[in-house]
Protein backbone atom coordinates (compact mmCIF):
# COMPACT_ATOMS: atom_id res chain seq x y z
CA UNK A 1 140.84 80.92 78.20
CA UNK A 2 138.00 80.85 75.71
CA UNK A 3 134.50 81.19 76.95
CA UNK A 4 131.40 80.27 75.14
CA UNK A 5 128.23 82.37 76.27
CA UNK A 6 124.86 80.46 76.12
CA UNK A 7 121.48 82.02 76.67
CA UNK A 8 118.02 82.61 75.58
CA UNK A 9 117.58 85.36 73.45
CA UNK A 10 115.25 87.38 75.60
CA UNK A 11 118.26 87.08 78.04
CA UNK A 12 120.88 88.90 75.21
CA UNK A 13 121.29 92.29 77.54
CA UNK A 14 122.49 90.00 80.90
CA UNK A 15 124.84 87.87 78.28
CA UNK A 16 125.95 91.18 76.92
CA UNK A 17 127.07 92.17 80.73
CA UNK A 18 128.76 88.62 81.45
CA UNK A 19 130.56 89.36 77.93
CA UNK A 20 131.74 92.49 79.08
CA UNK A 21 133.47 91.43 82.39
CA UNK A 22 134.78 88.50 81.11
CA UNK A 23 136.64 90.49 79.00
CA UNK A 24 137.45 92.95 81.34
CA UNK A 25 139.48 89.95 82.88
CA UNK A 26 141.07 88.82 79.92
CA UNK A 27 138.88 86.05 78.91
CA UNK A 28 138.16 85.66 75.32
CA UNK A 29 134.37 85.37 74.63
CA UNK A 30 132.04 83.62 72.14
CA UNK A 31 128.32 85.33 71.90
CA UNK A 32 126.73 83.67 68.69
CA UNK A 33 125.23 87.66 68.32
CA UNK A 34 128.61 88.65 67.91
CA UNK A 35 130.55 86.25 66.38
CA UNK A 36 128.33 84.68 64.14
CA UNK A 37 127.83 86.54 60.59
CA UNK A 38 124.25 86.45 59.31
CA UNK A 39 125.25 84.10 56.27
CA UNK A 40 127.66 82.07 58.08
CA UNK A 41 126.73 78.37 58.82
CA UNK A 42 125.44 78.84 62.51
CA UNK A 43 125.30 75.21 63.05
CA UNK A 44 128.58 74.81 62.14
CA UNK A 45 129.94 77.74 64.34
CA UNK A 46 127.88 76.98 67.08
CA UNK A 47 129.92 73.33 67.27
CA UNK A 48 133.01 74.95 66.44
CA UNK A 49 132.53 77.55 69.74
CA UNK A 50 131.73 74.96 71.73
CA UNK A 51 134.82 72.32 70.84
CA UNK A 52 137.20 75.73 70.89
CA UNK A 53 136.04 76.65 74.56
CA UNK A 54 137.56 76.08 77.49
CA UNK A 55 134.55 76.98 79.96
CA UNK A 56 130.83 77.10 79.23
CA UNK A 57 128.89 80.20 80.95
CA UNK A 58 124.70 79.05 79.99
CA UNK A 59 122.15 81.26 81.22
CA UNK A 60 119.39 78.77 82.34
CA UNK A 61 115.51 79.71 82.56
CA UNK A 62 112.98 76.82 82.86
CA UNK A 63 110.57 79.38 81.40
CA UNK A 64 112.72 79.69 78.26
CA UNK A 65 114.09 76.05 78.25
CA UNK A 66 111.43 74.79 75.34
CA UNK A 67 110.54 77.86 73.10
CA UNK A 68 114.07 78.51 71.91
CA UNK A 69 115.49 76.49 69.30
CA UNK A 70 119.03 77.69 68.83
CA UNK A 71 119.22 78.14 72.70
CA UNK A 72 118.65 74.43 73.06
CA UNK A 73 121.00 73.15 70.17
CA UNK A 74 124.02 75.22 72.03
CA UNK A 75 122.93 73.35 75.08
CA UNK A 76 122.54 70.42 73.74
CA UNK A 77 126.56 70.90 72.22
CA UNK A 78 127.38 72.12 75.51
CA UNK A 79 125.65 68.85 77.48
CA UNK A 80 127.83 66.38 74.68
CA UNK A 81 131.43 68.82 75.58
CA UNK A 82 130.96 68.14 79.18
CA UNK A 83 130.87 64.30 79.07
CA UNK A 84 134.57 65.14 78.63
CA UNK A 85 135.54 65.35 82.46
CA UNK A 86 138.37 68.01 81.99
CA UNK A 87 135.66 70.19 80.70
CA UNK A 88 134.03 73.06 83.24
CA UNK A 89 131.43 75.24 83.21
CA UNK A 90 129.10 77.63 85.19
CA UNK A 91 125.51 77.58 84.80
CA UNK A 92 123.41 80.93 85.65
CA UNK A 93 119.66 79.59 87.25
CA UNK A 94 117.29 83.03 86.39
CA UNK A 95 113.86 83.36 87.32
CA UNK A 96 112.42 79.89 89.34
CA UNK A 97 114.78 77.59 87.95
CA UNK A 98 116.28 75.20 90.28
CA UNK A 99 119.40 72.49 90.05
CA UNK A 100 116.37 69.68 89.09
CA UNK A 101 115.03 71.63 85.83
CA UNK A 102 118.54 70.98 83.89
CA UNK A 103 118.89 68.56 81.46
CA UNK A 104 120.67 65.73 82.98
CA UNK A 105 123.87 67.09 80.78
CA UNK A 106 124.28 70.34 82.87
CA UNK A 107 123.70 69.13 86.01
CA UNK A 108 127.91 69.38 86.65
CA UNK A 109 128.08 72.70 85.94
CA UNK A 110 128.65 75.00 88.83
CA UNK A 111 125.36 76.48 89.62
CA UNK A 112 124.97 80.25 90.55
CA UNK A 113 121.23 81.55 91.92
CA UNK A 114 120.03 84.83 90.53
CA UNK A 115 118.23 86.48 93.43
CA UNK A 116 120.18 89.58 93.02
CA UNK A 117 121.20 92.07 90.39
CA UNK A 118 122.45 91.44 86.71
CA UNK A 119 126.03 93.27 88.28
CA UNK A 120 126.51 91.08 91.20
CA UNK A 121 125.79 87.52 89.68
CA UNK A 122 127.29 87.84 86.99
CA UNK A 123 130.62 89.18 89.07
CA UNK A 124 129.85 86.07 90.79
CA UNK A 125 130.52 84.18 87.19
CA UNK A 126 133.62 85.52 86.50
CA UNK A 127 134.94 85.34 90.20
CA UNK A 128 134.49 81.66 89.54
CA UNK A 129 135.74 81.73 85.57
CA UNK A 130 139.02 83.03 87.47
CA UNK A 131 138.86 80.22 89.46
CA UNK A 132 138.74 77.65 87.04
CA UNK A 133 141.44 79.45 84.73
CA UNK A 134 143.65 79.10 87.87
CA UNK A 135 143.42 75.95 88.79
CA UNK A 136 143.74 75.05 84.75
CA UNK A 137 147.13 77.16 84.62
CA UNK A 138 147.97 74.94 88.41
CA UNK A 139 147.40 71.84 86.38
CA UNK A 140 149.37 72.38 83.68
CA UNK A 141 152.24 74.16 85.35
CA UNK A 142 152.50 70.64 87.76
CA UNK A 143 152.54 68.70 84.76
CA UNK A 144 155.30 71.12 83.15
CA UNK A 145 157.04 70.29 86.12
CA UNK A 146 156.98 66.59 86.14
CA UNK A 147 158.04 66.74 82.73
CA UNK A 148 160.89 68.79 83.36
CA UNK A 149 161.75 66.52 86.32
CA UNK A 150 161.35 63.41 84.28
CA UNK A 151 163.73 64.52 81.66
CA UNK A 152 166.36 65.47 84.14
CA UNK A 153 166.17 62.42 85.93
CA UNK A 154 166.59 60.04 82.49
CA UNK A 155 169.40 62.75 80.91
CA UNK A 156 171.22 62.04 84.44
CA UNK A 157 170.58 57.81 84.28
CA UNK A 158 171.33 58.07 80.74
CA UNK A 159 174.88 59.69 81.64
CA UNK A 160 175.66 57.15 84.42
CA UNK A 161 174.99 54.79 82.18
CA UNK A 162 177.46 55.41 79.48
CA UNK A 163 179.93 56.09 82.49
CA UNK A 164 179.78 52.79 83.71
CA UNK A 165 180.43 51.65 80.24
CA UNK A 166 183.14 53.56 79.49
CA UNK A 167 184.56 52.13 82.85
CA UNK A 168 183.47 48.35 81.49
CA UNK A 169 185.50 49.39 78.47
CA UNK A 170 182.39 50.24 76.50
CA UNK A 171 182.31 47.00 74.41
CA UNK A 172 180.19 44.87 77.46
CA UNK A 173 177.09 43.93 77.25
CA UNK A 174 176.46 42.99 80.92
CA UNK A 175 176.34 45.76 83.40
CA UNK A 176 175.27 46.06 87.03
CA UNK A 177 172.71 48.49 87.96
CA UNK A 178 172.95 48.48 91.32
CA UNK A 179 176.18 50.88 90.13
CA UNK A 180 174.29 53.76 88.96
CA UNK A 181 173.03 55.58 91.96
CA UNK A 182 169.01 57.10 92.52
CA UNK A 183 165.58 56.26 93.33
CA UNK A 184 165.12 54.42 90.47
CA UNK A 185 168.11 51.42 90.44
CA UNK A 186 165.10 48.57 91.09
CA UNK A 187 163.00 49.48 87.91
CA UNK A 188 166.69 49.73 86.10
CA UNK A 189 167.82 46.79 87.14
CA UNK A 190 164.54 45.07 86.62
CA UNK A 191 164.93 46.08 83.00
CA UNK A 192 168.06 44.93 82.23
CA UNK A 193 167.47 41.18 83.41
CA UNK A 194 164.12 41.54 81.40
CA UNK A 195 165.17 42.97 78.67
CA UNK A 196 165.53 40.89 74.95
């Protein structure tokens, strides 16, 4: 899963140590520091971090909130990703900030308080990055599943079918669902008398 690291600059060494045991976990990490060349279009790469991630981790300050410009433009890209609902994050509260300073765009995010060390939250923020990566890899295994189940179920219908009409003689046009056997005879048979 791809992470996208948000903070205020005078917060770069605590984003450095989130960074770092992220990674340490197998996360792949966006810091704009890092992965942002000092030509490149930061803009540009800022949006693309953003759209590419799979979990936000911002580092929130009310202190800091105002005076930094980039800060708030990755926030603000962060606020617009989460009005997709499959979209997660964590958000960090340092210093006196408190759930009602966010920007009514963050206020989903999973909050973690910072009354103890730089180690300990921000083993807190991957605890719950591993969370979320989890229950991401539950959700798609269940829907690799119904899939799978899906396709067996119409490969088997589909075989009954052309059973019964190679019993009918093959040529027929009419056929009787209530033949083929499973769960789903009433939809079957439902389309067949609606059919055109």
């Amino acid at each position: 899963m791809h992470v996208f690291i948000s903070y205020p600059s005078e917060l770069r060494e605590e984003a450095s140590s989130v960074k770092t045991a992220l990674k340490k976990r197998g996360f792949k990490t966006f810091q704009d520091i890092d992965d942002i060349g000092s030509s490149e279009d930061w803009h540009g790469k800022i949006r693309c971090g953003v759209r590419a991630a799979g979990l936000y981790v911002v580092l929130f300050s009310k202190a800091m909130q105002d005076t930094q410009r980039y800060y708030g433009y990755e926030v603000e890209q962060i606020a617009r990703a989460l009005e997709n609902p499959s979209q997660a994050g964590i958000i960090v509260l340092l210093g006196e900030a408190g759930i009602e300073d966010l920007p009514s765009g963050l206020k989903r995010l999973t909050p973690i308080l910072t009354r103890e060390s730089v180690d300990r939250w921000s083993s807190r923020v991957v605890e719950e990055a591993v969370r979320v990566r989890h229950e991401r890899r539950r959700k798609l295994l269940l829907v690799g599943l119904l899939l799978a189940a899906f396709v067996g179920l119409a490969a088997t219908l589909g075989l009954q079918f052309l059973e019964r009409q190679q019993q009918d003689g093959g040529g027929n046009e009419t056929w009787d669902c209530a033949s083929l056997q499973g769960p789903w005879t009433y939809s079957l048979a439902w389309i067949s008398t609606h059919r055109n």
